[in-house]
PDB file of N, CA and C in Angstrom:
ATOM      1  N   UNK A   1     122.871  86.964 121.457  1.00  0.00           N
ATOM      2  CA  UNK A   1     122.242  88.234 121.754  1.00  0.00           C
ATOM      3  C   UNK A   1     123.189  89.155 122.503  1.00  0.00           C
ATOM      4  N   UNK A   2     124.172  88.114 123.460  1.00  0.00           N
ATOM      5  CA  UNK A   2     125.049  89.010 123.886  1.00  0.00           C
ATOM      6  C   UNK A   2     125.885  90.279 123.305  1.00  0.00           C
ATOM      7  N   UNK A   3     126.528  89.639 121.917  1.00  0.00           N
ATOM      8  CA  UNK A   3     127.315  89.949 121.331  1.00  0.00           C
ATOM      9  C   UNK A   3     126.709  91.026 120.226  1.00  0.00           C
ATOM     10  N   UNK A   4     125.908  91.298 120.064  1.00  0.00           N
ATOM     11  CA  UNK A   4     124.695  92.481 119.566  1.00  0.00           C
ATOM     12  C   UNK A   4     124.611  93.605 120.323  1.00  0.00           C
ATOM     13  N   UNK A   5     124.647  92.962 121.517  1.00  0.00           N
ATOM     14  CA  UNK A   5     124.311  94.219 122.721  1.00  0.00           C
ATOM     15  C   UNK A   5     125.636  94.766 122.466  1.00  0.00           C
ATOM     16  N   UNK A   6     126.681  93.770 123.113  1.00  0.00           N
ATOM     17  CA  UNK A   6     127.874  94.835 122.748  1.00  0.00           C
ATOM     18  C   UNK A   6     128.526  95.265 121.917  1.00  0.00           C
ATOM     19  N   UNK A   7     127.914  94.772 120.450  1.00  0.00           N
ATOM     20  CA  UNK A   7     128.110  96.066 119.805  1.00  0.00           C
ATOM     21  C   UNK A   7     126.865  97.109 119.647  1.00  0.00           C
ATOM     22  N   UNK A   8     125.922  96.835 119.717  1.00  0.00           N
ATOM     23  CA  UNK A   8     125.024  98.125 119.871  1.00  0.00           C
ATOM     24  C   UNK A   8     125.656  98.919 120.834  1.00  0.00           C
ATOM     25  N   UNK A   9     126.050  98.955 122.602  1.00  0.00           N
ATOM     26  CA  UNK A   9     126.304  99.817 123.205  1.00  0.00           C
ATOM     27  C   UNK A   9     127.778 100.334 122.357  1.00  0.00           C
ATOM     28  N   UNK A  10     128.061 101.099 121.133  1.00  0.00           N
ATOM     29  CA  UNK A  10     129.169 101.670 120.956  1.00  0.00           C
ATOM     30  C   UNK A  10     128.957 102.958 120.176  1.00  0.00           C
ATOM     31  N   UNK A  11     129.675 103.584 119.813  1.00  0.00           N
ATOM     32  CA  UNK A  11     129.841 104.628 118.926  1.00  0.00           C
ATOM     33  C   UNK A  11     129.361 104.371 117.764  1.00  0.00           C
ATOM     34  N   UNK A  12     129.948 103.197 117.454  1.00  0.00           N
ATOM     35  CA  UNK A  12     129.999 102.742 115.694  1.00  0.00           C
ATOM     36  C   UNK A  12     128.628 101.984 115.978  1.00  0.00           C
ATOM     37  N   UNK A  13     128.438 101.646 116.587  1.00  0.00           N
ATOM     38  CA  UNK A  13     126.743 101.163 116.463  1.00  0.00           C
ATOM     39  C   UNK A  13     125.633 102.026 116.906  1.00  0.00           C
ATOM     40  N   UNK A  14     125.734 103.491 118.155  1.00  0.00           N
ATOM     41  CA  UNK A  14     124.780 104.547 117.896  1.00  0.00           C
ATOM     42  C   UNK A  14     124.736 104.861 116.413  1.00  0.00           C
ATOM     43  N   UNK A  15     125.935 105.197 115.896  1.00  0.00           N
ATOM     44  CA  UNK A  15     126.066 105.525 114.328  1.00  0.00           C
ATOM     45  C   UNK A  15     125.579 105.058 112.908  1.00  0.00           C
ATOM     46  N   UNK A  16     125.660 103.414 113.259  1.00  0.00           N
ATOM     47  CA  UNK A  16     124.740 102.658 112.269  1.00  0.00           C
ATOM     48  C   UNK A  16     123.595 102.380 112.435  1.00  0.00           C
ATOM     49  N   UNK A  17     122.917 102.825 113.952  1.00  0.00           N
ATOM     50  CA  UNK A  17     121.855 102.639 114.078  1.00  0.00           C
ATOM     51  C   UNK A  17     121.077 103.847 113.595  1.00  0.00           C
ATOM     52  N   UNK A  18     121.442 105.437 114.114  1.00  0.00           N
ATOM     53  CA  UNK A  18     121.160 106.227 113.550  1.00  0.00           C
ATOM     54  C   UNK A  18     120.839 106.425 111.863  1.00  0.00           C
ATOM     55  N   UNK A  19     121.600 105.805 111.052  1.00  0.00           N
ATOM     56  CA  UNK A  19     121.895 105.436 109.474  1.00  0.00           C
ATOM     57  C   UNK A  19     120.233 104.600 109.382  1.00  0.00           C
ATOM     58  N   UNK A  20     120.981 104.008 109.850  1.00  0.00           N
ATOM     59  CA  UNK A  20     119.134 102.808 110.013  1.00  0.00           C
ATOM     60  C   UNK A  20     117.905 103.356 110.005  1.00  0.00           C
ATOM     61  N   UNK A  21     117.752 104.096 111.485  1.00  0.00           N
ATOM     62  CA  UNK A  21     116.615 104.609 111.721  1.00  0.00           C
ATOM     63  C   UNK A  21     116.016 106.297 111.120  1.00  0.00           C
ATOM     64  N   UNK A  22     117.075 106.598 110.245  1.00  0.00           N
ATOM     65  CA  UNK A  22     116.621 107.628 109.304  1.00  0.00           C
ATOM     66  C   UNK A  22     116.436 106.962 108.086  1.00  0.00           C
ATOM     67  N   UNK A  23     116.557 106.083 107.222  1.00  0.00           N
ATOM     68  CA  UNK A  23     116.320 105.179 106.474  1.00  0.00           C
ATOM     69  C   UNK A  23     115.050 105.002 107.168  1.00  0.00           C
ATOM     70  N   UNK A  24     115.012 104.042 108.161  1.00  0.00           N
ATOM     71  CA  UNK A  24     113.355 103.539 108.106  1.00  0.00           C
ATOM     72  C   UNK A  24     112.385 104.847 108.817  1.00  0.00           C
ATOM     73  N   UNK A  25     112.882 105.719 109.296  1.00  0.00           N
ATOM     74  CA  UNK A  25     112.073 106.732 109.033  1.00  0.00           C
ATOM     75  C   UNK A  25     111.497 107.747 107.510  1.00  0.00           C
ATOM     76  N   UNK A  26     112.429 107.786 107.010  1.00  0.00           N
ATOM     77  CA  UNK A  26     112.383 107.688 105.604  1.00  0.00           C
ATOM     78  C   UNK A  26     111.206 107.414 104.939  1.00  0.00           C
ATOM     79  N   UNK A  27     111.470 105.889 104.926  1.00  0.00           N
ATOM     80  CA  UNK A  27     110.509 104.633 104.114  1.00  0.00           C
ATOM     81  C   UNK A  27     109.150 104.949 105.252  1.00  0.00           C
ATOM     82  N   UNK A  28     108.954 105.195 106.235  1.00  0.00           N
ATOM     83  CA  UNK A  28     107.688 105.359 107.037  1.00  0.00           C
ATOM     84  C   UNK A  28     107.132 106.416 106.240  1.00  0.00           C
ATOM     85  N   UNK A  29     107.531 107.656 106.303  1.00  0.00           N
ATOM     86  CA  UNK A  29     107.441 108.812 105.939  1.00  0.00           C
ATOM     87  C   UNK A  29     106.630 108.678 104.071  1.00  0.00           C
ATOM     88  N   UNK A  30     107.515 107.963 103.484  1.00  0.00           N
ATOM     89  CA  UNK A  30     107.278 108.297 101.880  1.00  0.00           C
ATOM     90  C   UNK A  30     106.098 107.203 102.180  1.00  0.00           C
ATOM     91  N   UNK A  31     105.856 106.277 102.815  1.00  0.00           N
ATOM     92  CA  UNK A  31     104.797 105.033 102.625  1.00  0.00           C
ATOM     93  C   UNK A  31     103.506 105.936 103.154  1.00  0.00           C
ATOM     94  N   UNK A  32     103.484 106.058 103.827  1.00  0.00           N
ATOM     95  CA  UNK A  32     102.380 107.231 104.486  1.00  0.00           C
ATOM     96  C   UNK A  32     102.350 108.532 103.479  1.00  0.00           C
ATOM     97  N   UNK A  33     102.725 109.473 103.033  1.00  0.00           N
ATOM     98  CA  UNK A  33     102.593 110.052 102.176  1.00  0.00           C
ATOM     99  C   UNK A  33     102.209 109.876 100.920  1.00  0.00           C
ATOM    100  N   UNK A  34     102.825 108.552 100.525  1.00  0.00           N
ATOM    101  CA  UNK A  34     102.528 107.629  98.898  1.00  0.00           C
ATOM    102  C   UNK A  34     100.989 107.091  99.298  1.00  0.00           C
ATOM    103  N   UNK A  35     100.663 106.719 100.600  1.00  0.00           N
ATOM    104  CA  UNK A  35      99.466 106.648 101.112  1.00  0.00           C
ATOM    105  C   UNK A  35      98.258 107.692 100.865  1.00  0.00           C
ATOM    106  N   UNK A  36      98.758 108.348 101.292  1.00  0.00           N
ATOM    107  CA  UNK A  36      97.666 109.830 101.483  1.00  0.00           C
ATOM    108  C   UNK A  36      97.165 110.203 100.425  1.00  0.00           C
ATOM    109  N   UNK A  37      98.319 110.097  99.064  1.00  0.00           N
ATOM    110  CA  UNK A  37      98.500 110.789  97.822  1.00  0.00           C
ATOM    111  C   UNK A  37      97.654 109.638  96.864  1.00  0.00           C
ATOM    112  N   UNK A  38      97.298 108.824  97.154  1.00  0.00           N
ATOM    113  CA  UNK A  38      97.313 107.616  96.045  1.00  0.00           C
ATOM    114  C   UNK A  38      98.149 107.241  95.143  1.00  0.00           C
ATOM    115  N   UNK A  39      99.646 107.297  95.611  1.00  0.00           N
ATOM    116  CA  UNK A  39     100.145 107.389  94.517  1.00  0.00           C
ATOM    117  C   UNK A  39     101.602 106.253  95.412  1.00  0.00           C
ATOM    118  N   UNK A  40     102.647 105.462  94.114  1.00  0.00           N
ATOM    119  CA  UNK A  40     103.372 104.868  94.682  1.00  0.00           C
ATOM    120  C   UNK A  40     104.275 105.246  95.148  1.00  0.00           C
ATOM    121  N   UNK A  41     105.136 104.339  96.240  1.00  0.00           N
ATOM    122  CA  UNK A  41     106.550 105.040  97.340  1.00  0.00           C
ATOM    123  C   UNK A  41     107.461 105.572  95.495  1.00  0.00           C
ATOM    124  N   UNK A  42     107.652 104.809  94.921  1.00  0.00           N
ATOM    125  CA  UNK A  42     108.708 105.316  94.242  1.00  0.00           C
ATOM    126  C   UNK A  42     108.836 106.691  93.807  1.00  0.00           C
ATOM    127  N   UNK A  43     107.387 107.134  93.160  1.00  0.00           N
ATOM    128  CA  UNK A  43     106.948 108.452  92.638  1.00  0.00           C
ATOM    129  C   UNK A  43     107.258 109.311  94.154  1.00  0.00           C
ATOM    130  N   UNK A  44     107.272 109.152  95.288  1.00  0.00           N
ATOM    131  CA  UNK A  44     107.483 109.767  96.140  1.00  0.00           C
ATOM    132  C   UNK A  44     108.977 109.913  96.460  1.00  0.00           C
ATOM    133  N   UNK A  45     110.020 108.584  96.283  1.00  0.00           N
ATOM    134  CA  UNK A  45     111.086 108.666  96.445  1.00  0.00           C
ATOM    135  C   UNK A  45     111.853 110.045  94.887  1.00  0.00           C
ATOM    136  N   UNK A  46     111.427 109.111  93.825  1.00  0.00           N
ATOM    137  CA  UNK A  46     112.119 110.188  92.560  1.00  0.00           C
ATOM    138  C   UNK A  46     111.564 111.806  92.476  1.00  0.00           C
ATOM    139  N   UNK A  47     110.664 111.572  92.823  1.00  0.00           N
ATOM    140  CA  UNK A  47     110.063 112.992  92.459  1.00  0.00           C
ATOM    141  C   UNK A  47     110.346 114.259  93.867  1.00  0.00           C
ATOM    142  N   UNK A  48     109.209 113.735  94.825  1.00  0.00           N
ATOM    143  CA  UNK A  48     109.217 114.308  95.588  1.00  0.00           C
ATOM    144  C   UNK A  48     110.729 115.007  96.363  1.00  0.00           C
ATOM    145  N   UNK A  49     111.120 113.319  97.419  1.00  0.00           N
ATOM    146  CA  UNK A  49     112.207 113.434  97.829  1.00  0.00           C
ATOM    147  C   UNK A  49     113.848 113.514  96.863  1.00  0.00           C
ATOM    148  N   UNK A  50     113.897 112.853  95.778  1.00  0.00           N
ATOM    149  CA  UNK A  50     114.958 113.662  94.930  1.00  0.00           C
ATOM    150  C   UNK A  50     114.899 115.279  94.131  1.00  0.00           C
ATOM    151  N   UNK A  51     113.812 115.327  93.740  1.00  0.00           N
ATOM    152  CA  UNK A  51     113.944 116.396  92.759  1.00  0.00           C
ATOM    153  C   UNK A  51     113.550 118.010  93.529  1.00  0.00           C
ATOM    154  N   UNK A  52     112.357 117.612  94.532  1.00  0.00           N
ATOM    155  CA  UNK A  52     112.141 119.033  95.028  1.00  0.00           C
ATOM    156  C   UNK A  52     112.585 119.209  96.065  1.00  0.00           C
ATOM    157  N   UNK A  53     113.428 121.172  95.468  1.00  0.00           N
ATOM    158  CA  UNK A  53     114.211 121.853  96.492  1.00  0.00           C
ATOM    159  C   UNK A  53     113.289 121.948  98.133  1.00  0.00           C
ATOM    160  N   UNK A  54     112.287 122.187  97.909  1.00  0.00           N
ATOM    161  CA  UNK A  54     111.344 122.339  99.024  1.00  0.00           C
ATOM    162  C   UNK A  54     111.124 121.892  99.771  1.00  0.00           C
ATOM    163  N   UNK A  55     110.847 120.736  99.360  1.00  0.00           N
ATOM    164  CA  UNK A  55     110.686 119.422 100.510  1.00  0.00           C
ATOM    165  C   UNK A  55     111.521 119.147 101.252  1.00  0.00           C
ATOM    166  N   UNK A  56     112.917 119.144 100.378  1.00  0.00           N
ATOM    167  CA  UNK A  56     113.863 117.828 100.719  1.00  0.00           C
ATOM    168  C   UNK A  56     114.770 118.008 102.334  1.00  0.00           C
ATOM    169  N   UNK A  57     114.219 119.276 102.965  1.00  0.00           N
ATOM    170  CA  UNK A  57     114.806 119.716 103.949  1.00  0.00           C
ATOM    171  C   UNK A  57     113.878 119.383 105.216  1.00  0.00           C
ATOM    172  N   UNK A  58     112.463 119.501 105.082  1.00  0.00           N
ATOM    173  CA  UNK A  58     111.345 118.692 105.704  1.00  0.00           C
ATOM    174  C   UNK A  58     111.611 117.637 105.650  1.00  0.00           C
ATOM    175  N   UNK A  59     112.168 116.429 104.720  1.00  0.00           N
ATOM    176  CA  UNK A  59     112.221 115.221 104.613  1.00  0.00           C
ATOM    177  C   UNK A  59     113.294 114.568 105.254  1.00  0.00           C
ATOM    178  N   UNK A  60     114.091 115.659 105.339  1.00  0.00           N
ATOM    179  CA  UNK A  60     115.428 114.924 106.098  1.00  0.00           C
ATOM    180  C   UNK A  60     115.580 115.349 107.523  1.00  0.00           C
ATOM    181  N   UNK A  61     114.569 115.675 107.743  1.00  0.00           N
ATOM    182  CA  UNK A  61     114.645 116.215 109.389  1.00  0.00           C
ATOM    183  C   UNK A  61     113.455 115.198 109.580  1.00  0.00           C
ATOM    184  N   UNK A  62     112.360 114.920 109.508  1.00  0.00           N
ATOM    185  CA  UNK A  62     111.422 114.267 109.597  1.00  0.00           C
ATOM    186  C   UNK A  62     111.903 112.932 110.169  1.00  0.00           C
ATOM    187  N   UNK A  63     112.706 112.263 108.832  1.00  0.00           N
ATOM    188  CA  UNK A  63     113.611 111.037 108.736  1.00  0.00           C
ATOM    189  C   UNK A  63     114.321 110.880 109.993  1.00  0.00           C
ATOM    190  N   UNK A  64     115.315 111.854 110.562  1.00  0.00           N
ATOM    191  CA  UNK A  64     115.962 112.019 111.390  1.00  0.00           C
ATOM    192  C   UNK A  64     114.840 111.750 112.627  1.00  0.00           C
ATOM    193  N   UNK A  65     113.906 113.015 113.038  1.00  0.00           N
ATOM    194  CA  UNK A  65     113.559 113.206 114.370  1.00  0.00           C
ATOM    195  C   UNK A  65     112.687 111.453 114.569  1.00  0.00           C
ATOM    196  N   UNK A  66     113.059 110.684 113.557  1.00  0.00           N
ATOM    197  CA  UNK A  66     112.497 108.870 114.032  1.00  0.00           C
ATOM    198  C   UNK A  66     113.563 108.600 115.357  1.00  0.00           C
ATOM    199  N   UNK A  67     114.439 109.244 115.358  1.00  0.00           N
ATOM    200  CA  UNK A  67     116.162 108.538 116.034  1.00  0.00           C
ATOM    201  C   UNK A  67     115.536 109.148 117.224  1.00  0.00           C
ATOM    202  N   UNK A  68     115.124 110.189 117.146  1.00  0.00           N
ATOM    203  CA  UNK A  68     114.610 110.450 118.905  1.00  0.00           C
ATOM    204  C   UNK A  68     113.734 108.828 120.046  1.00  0.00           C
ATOM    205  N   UNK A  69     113.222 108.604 119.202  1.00  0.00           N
ATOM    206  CA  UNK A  69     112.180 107.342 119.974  1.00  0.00           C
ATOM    207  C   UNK A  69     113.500 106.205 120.048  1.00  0.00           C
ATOM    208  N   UNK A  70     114.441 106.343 119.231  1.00  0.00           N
ATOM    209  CA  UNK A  70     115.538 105.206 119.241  1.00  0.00           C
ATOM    210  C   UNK A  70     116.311 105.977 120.554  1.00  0.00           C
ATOM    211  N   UNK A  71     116.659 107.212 120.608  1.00  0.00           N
ATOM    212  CA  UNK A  71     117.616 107.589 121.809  1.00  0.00           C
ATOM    213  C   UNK A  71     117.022 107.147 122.955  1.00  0.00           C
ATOM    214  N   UNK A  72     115.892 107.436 122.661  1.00  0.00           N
ATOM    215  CA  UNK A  72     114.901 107.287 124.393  1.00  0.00           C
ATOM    216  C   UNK A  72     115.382 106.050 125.147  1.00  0.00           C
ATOM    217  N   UNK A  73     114.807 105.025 124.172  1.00  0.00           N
ATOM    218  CA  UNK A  73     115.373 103.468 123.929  1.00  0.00           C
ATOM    219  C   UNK A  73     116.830 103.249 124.956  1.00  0.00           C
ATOM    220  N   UNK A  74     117.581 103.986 124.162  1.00  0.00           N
ATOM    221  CA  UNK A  74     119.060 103.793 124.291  1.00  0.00           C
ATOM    222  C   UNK A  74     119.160 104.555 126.023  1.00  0.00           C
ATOM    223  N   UNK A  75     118.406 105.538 126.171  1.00  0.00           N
ATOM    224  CA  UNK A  75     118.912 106.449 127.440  1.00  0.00           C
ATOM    225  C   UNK A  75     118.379 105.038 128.701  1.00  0.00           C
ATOM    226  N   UNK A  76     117.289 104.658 128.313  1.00  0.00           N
ATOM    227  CA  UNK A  76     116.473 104.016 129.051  1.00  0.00           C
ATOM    228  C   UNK A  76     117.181 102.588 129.334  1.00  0.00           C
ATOM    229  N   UNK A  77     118.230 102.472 128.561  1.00  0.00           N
ATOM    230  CA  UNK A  77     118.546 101.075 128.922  1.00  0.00           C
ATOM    231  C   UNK A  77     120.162 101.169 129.422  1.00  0.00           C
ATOM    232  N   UNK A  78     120.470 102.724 129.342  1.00  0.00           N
ATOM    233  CA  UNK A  78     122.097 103.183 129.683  1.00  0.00           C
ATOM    234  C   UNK A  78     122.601 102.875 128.911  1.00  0.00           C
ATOM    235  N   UNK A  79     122.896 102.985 127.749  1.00  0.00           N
ATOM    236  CA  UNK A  79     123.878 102.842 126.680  1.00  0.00           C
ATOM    237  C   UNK A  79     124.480 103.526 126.394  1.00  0.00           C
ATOM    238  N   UNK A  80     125.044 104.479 127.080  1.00  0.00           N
ATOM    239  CA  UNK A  80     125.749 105.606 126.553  1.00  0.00           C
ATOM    240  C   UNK A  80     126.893 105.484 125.542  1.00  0.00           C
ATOM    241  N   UNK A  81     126.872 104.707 125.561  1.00  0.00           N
ATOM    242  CA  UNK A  81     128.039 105.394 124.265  1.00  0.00           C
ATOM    243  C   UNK A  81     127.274 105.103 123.142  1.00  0.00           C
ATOM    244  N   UNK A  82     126.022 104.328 122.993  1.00  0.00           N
ATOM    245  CA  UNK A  82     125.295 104.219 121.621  1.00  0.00           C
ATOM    246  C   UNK A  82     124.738 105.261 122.092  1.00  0.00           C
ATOM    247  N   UNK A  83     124.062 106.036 122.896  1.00  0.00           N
ATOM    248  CA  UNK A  83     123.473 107.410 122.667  1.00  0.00           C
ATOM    249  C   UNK A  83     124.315 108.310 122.313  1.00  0.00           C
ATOM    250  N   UNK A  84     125.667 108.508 122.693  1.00  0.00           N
ATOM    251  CA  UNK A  84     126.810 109.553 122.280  1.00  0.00           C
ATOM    252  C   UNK A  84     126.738 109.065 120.776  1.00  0.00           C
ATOM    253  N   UNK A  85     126.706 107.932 119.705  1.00  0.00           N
ATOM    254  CA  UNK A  85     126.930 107.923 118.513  1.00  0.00           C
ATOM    255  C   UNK A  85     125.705 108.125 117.807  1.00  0.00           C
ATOM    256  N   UNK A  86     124.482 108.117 118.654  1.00  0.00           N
ATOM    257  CA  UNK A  86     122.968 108.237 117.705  1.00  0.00           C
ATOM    258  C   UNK A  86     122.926 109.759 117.778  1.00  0.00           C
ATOM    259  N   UNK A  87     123.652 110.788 118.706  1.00  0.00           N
ATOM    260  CA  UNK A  87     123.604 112.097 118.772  1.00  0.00           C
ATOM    261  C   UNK A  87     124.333 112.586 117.985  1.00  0.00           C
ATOM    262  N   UNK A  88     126.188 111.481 117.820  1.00  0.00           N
ATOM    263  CA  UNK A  88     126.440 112.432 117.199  1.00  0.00           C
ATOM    264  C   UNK A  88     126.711 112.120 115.504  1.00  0.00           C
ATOM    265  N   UNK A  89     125.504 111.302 114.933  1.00  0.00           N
ATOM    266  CA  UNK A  89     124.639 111.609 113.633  1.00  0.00           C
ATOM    267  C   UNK A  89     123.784 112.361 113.838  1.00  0.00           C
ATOM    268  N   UNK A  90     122.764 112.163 114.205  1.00  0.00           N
ATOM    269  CA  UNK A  90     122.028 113.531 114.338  1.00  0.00           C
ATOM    270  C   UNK A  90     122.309 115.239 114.346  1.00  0.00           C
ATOM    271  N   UNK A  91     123.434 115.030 114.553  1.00  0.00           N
ATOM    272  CA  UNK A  91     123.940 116.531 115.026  1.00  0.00           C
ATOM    273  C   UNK A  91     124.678 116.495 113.810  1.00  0.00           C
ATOM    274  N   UNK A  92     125.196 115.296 112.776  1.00  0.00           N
ATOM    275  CA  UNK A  92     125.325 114.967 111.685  1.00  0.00           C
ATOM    276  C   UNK A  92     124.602 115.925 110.694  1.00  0.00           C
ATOM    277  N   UNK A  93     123.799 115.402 110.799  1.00  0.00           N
ATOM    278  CA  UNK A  93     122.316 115.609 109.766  1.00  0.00           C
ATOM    279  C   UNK A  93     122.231 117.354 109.588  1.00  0.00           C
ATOM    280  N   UNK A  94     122.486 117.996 110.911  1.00  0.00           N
ATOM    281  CA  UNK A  94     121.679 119.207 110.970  1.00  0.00           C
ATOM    282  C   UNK A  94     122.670 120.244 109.826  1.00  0.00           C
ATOM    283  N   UNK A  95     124.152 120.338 109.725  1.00  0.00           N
ATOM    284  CA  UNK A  95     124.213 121.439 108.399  1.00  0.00           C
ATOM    285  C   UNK A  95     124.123 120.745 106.971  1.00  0.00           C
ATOM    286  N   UNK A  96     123.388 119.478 107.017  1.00  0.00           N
ATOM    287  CA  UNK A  96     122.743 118.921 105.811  1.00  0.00           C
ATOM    288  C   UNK A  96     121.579 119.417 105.577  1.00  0.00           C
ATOM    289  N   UNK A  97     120.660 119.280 106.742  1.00  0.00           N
ATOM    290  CA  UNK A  97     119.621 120.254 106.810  1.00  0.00           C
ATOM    291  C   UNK A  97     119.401 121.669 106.339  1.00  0.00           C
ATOM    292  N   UNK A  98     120.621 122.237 107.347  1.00  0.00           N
ATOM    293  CA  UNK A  98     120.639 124.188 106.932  1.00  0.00           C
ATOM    294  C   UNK A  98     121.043 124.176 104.990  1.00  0.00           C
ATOM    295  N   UNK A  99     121.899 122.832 104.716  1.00  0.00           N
ATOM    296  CA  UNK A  99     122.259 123.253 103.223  1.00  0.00           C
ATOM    297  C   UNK A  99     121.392 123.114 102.407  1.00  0.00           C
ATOM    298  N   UNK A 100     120.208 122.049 102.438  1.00  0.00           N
ATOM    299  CA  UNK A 100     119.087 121.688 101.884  1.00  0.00           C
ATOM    300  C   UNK A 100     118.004 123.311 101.994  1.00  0.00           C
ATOM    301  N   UNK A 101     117.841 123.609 103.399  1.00  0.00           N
ATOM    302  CA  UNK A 101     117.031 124.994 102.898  1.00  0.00           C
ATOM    303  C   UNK A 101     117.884 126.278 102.584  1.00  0.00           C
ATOM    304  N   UNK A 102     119.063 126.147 102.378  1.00  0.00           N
ATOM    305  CA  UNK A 102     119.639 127.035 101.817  1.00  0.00           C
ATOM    306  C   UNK A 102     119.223 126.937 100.182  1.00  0.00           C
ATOM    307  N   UNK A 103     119.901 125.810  99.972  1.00  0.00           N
ATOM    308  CA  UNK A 103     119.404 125.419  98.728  1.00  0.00           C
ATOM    309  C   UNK A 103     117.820 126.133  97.911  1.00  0.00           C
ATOM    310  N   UNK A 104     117.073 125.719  98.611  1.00  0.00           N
ATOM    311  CA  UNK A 104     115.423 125.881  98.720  1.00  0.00           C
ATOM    312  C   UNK A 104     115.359 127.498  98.672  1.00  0.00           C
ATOM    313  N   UNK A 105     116.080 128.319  99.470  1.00  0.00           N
ATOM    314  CA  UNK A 105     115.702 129.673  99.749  1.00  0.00           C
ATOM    315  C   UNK A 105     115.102 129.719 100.551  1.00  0.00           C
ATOM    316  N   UNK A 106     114.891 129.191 101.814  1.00  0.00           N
ATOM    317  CA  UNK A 106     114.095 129.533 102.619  1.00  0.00           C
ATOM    318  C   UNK A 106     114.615 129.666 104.135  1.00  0.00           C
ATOM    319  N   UNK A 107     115.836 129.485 104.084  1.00  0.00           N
ATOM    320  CA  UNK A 107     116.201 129.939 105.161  1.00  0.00           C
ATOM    321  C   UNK A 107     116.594 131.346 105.999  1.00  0.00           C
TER     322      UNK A 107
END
């Protein structure tokens, strides 16, 4: 367990954790929605989240703001340098974001 911790407290592990926890924010997101909809995660993954311009900028911020409850985590236990690498994906994400509603027109 030791050896987890120290690599979680790093850069390269804020970073893969961030990767992670937009992934399973993700899969939260489309399961709950594929929920709501009656309809399956996949039809939510191909359709929704690949094909429409509209969404896909809601979806990837959504995904993302999961990493907040992971920073908290991280602030709370002093990890700073895994919080310096979960921030700086996140801060990643954001002109993926602006390009997605560019994309869309709605920015």
């Amino acid at each position: 367990m030791n050896g987890m911790r120290k690599f979680l407290d790093t850069i390269l592990g804020g970073i893969t954790t961030g990767i992670l926890g937009t992934l399973l924010g993700f899969l939260i997101l489309g399961a709950y929605w594929s929920y709501s909809n009656s309809v399956e995660l996949t039809y939510f993954i191909e359709n929704i989240a690949s094909r429409s311009l509209l969404y896909r900028d809601s979806i990837l911020t959504i995904s993302t703001l999961f990493n907040v409850g992971i920073f908290y985590v991280g602030i709370r236990a002093e990890w700073w340098r895994f919080c310096r690498g979960l921030l700086m994906f996140i801060m990643a994400t954001v002109p993926l974001i602006i390009y997605f509603q560019m994309q869309a027109g709605i920015s």
